[in-house]
PDB file of N, CA and C in Angstrom:
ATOM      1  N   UNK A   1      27.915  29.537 -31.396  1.00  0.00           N
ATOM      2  CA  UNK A   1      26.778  30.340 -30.969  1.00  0.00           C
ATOM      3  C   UNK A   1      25.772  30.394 -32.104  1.00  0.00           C
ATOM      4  N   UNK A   2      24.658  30.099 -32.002  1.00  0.00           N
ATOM      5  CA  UNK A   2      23.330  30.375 -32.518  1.00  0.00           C
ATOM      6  C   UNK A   2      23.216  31.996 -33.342  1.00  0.00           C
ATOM      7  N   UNK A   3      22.857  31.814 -34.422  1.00  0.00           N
ATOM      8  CA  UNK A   3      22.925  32.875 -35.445  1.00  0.00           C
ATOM      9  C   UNK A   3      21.687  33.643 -34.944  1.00  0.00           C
ATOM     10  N   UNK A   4      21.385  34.927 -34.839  1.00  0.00           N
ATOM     11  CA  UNK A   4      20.345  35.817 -34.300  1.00  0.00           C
ATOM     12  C   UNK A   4      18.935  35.310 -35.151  1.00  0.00           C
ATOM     13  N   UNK A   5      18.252  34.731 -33.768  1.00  0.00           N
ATOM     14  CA  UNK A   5      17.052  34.695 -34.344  1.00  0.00           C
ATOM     15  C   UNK A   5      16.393  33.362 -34.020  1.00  0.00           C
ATOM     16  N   UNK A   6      17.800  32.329 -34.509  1.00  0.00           N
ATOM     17  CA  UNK A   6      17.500  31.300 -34.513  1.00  0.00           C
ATOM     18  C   UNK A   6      17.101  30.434 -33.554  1.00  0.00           C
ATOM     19  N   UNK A   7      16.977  30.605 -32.253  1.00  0.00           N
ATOM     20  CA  UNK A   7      16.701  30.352 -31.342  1.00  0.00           C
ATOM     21  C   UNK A   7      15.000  30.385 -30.875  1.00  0.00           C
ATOM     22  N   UNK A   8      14.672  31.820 -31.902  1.00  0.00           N
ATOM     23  CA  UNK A   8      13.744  32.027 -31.426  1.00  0.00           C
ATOM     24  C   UNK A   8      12.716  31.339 -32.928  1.00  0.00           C
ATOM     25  N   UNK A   9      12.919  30.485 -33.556  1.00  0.00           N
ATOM     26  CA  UNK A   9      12.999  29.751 -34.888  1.00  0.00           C
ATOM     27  C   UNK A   9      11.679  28.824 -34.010  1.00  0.00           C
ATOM     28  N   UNK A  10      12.625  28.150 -32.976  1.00  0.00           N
ATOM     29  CA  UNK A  10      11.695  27.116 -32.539  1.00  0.00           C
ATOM     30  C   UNK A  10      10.858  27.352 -31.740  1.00  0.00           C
ATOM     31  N   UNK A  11      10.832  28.437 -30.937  1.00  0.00           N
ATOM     32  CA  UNK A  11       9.335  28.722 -30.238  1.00  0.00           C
ATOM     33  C   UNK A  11       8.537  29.619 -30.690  1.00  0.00           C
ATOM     34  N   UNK A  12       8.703  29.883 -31.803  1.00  0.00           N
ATOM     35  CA  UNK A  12       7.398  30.317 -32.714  1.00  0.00           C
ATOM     36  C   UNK A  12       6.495  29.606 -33.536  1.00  0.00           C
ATOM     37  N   UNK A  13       5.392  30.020 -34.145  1.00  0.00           N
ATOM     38  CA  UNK A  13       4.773  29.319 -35.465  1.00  0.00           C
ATOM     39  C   UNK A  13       4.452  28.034 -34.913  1.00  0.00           C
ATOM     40  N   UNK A  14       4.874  26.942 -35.556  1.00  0.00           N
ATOM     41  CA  UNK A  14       4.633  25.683 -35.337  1.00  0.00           C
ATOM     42  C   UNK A  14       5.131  24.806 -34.203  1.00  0.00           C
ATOM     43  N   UNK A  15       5.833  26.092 -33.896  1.00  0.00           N
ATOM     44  CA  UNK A  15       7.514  24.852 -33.144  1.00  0.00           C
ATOM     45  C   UNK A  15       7.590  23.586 -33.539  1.00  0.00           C
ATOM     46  N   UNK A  16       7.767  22.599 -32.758  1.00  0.00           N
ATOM     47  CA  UNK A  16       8.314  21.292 -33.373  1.00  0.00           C
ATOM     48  C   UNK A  16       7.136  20.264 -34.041  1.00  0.00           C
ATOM     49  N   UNK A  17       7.017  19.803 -34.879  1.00  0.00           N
ATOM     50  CA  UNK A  17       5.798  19.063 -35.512  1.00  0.00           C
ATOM     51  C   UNK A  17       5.684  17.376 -34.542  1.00  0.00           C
ATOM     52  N   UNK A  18       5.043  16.841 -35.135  1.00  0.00           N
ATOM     53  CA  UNK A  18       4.710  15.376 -34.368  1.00  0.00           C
ATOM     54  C   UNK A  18       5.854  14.536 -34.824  1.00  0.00           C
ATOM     55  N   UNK A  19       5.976  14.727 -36.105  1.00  0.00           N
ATOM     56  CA  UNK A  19       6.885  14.008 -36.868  1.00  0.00           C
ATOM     57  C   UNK A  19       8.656  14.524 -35.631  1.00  0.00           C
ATOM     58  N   UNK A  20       8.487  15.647 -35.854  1.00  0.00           N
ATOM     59  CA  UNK A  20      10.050  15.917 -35.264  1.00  0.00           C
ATOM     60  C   UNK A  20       9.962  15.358 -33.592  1.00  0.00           C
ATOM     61  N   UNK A  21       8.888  15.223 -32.705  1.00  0.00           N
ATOM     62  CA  UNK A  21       8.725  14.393 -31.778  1.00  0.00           C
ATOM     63  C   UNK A  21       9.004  13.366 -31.596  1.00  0.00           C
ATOM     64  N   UNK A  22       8.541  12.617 -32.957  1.00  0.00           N
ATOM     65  CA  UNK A  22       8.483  11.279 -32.754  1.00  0.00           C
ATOM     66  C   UNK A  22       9.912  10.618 -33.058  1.00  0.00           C
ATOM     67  N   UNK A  23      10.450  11.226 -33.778  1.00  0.00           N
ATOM     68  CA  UNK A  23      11.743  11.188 -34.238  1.00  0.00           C
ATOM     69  C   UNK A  23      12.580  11.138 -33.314  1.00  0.00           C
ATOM     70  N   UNK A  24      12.527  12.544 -31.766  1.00  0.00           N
ATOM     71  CA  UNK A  24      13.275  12.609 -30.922  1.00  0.00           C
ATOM     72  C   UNK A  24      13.166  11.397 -30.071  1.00  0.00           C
ATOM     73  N   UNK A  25      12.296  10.578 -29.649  1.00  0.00           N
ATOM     74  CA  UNK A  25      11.950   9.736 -28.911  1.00  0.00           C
ATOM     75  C   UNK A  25      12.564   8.386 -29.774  1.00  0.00           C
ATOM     76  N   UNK A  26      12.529   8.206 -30.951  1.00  0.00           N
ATOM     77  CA  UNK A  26      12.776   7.063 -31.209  1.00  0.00           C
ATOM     78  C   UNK A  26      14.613   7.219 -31.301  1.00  0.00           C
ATOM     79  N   UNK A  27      15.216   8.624 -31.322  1.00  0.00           N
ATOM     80  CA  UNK A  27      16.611   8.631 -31.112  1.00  0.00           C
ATOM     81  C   UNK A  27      16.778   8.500 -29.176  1.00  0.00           C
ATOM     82  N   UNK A  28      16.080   8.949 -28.471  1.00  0.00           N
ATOM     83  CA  UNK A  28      16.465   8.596 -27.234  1.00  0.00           C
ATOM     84  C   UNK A  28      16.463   6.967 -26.952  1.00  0.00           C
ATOM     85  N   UNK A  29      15.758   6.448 -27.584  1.00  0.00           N
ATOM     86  CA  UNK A  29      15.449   4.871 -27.384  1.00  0.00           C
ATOM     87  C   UNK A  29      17.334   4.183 -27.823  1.00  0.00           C
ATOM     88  N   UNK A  30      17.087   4.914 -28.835  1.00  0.00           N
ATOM     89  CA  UNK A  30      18.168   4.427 -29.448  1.00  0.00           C
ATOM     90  C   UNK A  30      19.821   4.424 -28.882  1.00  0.00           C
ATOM     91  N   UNK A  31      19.677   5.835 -28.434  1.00  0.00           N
ATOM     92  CA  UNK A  31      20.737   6.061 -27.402  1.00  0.00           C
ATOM     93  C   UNK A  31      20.760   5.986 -26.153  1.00  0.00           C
ATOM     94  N   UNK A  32      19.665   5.611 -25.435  1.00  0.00           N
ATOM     95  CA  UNK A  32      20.045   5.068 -23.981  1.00  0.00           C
ATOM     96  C   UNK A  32      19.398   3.705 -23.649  1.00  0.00           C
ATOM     97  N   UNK A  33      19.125   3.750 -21.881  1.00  0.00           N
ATOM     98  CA  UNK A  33      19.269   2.220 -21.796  1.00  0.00           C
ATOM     99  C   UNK A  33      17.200   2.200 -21.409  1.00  0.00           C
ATOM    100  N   UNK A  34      17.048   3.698 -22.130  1.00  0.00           N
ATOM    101  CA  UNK A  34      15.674   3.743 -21.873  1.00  0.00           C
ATOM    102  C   UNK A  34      15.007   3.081 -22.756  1.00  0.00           C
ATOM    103  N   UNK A  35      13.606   1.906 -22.654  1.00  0.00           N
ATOM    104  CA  UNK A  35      12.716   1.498 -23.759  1.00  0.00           C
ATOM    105  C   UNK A  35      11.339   2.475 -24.120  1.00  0.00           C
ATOM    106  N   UNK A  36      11.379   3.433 -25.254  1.00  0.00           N
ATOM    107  CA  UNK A  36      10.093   3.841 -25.580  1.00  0.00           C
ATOM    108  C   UNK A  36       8.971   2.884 -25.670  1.00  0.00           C
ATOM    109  N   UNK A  37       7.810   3.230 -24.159  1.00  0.00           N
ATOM    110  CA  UNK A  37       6.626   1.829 -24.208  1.00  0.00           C
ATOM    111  C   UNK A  37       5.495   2.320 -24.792  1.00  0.00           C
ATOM    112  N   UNK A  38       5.705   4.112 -24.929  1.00  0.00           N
ATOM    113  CA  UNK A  38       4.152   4.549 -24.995  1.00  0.00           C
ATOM    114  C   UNK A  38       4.805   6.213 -26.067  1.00  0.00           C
ATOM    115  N   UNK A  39       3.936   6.246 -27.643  1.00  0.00           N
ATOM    116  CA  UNK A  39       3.992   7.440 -27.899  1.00  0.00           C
ATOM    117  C   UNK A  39       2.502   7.535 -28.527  1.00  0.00           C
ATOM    118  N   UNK A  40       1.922   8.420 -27.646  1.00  0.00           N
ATOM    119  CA  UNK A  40       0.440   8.639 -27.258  1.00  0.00           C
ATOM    120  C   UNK A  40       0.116  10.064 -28.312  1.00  0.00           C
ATOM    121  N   UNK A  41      -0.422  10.294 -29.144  1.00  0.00           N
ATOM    122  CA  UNK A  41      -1.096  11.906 -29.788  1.00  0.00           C
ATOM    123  C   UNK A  41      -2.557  11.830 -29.429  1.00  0.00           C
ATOM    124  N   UNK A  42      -3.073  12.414 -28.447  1.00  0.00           N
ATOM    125  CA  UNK A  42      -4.622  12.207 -28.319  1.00  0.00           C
ATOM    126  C   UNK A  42      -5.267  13.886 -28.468  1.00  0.00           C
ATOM    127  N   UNK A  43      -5.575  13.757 -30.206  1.00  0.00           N
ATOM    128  CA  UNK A  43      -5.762  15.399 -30.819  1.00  0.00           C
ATOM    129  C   UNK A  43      -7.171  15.995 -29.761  1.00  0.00           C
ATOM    130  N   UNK A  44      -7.033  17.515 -30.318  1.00  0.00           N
ATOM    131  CA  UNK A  44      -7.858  17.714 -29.424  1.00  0.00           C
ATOM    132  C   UNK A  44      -9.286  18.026 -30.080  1.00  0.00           C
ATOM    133  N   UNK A  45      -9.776  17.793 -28.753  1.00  0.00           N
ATOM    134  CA  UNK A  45     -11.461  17.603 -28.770  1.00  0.00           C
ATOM    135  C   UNK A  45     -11.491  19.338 -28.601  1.00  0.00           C
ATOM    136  N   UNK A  46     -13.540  19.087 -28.410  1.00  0.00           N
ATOM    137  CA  UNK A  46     -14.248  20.333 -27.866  1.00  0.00           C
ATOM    138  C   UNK A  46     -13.779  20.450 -26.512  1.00  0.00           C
ATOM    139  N   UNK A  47     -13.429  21.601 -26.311  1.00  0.00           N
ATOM    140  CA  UNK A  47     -12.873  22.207 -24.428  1.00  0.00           C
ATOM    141  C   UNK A  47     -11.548  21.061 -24.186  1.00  0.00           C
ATOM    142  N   UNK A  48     -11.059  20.700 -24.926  1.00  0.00           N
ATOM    143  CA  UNK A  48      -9.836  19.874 -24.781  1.00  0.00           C
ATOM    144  C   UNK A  48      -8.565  20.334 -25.835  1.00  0.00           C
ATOM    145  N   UNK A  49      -7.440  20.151 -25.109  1.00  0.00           N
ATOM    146  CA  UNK A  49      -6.291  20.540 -25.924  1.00  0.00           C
ATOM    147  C   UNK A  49      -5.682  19.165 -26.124  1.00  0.00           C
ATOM    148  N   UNK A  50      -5.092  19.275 -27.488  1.00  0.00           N
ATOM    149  CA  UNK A  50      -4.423  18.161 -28.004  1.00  0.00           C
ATOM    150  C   UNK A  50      -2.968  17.846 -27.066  1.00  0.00           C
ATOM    151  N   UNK A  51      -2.870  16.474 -26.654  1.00  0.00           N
ATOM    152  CA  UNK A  51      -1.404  15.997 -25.794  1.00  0.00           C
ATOM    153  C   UNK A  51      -1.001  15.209 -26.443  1.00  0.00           C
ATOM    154  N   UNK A  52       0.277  15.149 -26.392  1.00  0.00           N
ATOM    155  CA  UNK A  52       1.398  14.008 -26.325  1.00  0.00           C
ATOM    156  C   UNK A  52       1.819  13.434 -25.773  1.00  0.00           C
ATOM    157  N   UNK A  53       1.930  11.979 -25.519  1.00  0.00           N
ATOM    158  CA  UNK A  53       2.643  11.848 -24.000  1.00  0.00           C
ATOM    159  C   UNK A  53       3.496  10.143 -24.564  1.00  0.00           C
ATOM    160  N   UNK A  54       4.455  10.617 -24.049  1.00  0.00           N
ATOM    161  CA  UNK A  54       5.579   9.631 -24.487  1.00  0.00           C
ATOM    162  C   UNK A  54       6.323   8.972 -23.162  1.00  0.00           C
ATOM    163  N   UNK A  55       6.197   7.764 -23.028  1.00  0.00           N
ATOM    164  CA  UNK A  55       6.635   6.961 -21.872  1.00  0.00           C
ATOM    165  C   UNK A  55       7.951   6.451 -22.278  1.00  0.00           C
ATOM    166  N   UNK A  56       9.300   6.754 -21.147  1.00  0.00           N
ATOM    167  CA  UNK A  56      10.047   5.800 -21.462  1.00  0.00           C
ATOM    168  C   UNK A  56      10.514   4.926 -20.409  1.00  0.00           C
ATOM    169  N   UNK A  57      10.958   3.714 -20.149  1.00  0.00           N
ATOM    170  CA  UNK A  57      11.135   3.053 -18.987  1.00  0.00           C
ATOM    171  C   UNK A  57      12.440   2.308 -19.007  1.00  0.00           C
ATOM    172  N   UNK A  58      13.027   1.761 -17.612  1.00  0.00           N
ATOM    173  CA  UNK A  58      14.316   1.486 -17.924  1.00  0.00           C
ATOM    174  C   UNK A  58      14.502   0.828 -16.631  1.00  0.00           C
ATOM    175  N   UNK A  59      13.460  -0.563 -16.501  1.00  0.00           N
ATOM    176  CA  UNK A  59      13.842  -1.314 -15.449  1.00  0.00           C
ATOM    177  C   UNK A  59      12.678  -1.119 -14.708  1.00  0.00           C
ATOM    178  N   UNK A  60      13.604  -0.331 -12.912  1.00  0.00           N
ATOM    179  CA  UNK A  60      13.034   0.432 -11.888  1.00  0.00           C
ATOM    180  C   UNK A  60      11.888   2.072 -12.564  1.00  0.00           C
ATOM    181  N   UNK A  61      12.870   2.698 -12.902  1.00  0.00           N
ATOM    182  CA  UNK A  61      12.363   4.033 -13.341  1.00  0.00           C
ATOM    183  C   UNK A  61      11.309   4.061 -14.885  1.00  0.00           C
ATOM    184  N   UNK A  62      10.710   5.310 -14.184  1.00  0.00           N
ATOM    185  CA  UNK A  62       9.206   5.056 -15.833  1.00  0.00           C
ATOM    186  C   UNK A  62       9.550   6.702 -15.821  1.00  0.00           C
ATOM    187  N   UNK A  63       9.708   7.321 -17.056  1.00  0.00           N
ATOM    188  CA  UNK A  63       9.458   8.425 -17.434  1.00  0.00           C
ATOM    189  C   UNK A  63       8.545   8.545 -18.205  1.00  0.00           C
ATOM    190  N   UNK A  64       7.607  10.019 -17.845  1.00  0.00           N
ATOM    191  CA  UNK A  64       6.655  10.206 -18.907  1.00  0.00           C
ATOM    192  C   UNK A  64       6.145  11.873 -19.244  1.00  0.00           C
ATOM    193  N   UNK A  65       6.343  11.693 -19.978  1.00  0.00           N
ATOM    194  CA  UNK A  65       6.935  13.172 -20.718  1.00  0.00           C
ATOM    195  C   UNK A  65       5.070  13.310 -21.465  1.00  0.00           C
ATOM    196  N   UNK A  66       4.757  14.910 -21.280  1.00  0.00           N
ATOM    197  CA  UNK A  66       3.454  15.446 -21.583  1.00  0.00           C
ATOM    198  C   UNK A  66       3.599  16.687 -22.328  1.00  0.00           C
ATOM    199  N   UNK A  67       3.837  17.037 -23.685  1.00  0.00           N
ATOM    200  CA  UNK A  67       4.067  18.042 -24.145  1.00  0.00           C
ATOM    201  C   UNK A  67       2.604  18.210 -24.905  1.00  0.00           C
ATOM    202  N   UNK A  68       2.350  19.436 -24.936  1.00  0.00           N
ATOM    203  CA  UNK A  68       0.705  20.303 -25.378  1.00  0.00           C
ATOM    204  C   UNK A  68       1.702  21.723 -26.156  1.00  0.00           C
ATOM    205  N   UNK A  69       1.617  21.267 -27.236  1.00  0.00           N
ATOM    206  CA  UNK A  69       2.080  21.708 -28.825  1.00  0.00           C
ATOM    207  C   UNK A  69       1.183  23.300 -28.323  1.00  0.00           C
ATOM    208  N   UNK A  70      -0.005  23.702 -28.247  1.00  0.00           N
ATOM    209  CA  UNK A  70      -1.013  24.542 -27.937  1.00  0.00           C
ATOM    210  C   UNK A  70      -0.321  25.293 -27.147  1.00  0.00           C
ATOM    211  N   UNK A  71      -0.166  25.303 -26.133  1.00  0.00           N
ATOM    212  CA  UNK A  71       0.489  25.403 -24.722  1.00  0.00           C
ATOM    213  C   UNK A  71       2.039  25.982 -24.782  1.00  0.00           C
ATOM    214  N   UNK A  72       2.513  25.481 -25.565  1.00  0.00           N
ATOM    215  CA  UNK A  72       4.508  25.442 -25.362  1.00  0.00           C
ATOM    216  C   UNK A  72       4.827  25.235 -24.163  1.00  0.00           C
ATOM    217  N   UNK A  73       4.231  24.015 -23.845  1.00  0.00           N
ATOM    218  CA  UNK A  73       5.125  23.526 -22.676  1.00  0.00           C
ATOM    219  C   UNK A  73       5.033  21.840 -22.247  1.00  0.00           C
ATOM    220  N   UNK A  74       6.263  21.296 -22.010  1.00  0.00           N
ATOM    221  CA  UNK A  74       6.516  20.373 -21.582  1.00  0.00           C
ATOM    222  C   UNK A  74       6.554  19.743 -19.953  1.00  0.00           C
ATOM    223  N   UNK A  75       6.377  18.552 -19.728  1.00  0.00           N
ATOM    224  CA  UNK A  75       6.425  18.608 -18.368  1.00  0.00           C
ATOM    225  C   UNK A  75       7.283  16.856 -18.718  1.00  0.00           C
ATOM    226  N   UNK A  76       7.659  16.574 -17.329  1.00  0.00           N
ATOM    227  CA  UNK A  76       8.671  15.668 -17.586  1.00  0.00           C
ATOM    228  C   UNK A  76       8.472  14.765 -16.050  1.00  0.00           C
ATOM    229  N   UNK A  77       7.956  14.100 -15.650  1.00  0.00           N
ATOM    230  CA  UNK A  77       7.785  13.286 -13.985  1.00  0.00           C
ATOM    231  C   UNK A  77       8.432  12.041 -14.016  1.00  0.00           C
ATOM    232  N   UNK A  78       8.817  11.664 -13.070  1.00  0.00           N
ATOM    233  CA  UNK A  78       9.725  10.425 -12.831  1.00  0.00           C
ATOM    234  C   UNK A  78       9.192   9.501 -12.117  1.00  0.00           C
ATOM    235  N   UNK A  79       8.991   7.905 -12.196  1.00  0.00           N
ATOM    236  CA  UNK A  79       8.171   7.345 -11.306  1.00  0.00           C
ATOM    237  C   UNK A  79       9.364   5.905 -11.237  1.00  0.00           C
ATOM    238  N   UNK A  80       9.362   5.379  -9.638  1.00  0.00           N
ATOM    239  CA  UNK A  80      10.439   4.684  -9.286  1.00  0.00           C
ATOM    240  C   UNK A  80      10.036   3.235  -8.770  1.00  0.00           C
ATOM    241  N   UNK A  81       9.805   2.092  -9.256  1.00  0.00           N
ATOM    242  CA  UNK A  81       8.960   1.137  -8.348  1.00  0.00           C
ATOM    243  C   UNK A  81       9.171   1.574  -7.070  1.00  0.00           C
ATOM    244  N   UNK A  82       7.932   1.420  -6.457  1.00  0.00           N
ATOM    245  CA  UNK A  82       7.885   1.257  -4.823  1.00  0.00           C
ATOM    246  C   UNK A  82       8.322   2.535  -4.525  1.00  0.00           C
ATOM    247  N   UNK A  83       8.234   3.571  -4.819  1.00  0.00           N
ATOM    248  CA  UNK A  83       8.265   4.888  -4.432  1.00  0.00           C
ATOM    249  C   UNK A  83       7.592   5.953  -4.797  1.00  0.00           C
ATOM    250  N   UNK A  84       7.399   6.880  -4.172  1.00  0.00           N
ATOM    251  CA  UNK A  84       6.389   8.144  -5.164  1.00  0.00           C
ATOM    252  C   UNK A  84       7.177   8.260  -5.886  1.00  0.00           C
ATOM    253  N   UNK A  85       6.462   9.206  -6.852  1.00  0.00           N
ATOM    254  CA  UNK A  85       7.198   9.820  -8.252  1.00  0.00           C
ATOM    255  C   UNK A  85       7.412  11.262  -7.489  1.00  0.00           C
ATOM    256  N   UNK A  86       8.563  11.603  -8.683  1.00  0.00           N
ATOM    257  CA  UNK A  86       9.408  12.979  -8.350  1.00  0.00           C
ATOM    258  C   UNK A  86       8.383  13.937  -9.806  1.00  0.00           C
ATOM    259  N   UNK A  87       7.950  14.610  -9.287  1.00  0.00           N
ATOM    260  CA  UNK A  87       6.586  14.979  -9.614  1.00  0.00           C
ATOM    261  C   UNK A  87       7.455  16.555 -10.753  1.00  0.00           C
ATOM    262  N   UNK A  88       7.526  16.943 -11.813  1.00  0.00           N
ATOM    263  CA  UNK A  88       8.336  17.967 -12.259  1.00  0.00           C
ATOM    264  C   UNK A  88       9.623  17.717 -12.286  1.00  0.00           C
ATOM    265  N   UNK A  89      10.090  17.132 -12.857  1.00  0.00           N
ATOM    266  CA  UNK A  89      11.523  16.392 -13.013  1.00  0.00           C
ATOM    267  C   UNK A  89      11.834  17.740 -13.957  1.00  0.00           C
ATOM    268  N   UNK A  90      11.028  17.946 -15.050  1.00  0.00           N
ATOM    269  CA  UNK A  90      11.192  18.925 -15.643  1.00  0.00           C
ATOM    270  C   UNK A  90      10.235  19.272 -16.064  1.00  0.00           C
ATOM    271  N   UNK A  91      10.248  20.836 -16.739  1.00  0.00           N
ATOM    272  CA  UNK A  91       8.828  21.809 -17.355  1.00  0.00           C
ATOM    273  C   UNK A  91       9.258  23.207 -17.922  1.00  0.00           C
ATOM    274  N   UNK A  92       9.050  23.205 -18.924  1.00  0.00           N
ATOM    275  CA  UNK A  92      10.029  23.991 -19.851  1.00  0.00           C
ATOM    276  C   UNK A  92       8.796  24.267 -20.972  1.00  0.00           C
ATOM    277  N   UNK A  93       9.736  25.479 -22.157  1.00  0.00           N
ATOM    278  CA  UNK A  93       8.538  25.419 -23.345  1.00  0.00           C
ATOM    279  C   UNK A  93       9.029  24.293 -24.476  1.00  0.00           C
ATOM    280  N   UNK A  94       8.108  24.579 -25.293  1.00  0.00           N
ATOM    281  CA  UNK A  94       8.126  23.346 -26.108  1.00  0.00           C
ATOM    282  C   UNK A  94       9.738  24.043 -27.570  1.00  0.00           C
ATOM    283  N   UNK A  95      10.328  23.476 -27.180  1.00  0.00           N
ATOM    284  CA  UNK A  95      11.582  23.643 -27.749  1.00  0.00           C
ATOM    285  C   UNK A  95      12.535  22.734 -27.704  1.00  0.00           C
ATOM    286  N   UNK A  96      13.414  22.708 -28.934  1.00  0.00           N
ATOM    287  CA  UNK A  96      14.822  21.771 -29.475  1.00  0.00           C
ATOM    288  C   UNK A  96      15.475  21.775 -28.309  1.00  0.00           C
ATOM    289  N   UNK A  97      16.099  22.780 -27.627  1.00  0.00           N
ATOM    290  CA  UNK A  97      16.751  23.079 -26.366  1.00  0.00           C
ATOM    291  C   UNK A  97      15.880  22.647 -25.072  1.00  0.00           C
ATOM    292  N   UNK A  98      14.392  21.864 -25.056  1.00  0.00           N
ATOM    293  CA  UNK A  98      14.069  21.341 -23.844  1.00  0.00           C
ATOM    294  C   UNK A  98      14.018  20.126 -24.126  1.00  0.00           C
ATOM    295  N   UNK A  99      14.254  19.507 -25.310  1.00  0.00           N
ATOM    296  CA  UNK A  99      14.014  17.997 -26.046  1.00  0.00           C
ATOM    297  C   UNK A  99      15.503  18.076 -25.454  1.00  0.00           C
ATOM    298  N   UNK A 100      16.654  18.847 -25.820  1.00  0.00           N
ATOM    299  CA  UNK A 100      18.051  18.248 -25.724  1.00  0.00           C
ATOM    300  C   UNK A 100      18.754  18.295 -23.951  1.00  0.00           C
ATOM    301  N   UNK A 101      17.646  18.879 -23.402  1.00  0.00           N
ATOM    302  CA  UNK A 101      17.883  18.502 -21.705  1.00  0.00           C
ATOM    303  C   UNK A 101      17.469  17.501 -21.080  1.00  0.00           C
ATOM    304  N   UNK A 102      15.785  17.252 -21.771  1.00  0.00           N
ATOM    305  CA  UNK A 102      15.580  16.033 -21.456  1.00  0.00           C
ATOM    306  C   UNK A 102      16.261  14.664 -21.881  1.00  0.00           C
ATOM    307  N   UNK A 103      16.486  14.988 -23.156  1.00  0.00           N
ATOM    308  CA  UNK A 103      17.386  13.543 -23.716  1.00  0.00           C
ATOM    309  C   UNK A 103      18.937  13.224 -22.560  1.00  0.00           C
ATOM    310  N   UNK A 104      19.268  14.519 -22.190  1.00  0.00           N
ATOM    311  CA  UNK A 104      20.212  14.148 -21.228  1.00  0.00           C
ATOM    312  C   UNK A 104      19.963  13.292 -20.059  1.00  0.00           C
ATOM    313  N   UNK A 105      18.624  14.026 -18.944  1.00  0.00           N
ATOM    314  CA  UNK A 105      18.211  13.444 -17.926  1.00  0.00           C
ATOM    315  C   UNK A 105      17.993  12.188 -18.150  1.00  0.00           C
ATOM    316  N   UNK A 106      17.281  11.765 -19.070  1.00  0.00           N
ATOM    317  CA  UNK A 106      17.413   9.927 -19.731  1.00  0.00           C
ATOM    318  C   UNK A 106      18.458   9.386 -19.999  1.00  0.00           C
ATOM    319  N   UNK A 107      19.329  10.145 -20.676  1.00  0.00           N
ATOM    320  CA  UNK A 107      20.580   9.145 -21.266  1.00  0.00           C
ATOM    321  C   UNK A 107      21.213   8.892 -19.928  1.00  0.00           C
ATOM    322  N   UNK A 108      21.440   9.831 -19.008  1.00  0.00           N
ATOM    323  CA  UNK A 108      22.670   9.851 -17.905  1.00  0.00           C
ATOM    324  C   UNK A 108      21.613   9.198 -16.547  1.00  0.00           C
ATOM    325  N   UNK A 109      20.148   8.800 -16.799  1.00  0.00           N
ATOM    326  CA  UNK A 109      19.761   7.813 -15.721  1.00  0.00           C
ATOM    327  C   UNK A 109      19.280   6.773 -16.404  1.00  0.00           C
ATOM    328  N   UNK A 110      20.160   5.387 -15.442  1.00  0.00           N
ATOM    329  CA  UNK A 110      20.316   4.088 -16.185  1.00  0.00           C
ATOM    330  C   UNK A 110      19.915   3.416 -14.412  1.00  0.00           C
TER     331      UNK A 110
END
C-alpha cells in the first residue's frame, strides 16, 4: 500500500513531466507487440493548450492517446481497420496510475 500522500504526489504540481511521458511510451513499445509511430508535444499557443499525443499501432488496431498536462486528463480511442473507432477506450487524470492502466489495455491487445 502507498504511503499517505503519495498518491496524491502525482496529481499535483507538475504531475508527470514530458520526459517521464516519453519514457512511458518508449517502455510500452518495448513491452508489447505495439509500434510507437507518433510522439507529438504541440506546446501551447495563444487560446490554445499545450497536447501530447502519442500513437501506438499494432497491425489492425491504432491507438492514440491525448494527454493535456494543463487539463489532468487523458483520453485514450481505439481505431480498427475497416471499422469505426471505439471512441473513449479510456479518460482518466493525468497520473502514474492512468499511464499503468493504459500500458495494460496495450500490452494485453495484440
Amino acid at each position: 500500500m502507498d504511503a499517505p500522500g503519495a498518491r496524491n504526489k502525482d496529481l499535483v504540481g507538475g504531475m508527470l513531466s514530458l520526459e517521464d511521458i516519453k519514457k512511458w511510451a518508449d517502455s510500452i513499445e518495448a513491452q508489447s507487440a505495439s509500434t510507437l509511430t507518433k510522439f507529438y508535444h504541440e506546446p501551447a499557443k495563444p487560446a490554445h493548450r499545450a497536447v501530447i499525443e502519442v500513437v501506438f499501432a499494432n497491425g489492425v488496431n491504432e491507438y492514440r492517446i491525448w494527454i493535456s498536462r494543463e487539463l489532468n486528463i487523458i483520453y485514450v480511442d481505439a481505431f480498427h481497420k475497416g471499422v469505426v473507432s471505439d471512441s473513449k477506450l479510456f479518460r482518466g487524470p493525468l497520473s502514474r496510475h492512468s499511464l499503468e492502466s493504459i500500458s495494460s489495455i496495450l500490452r494485453d491487445s495484440v
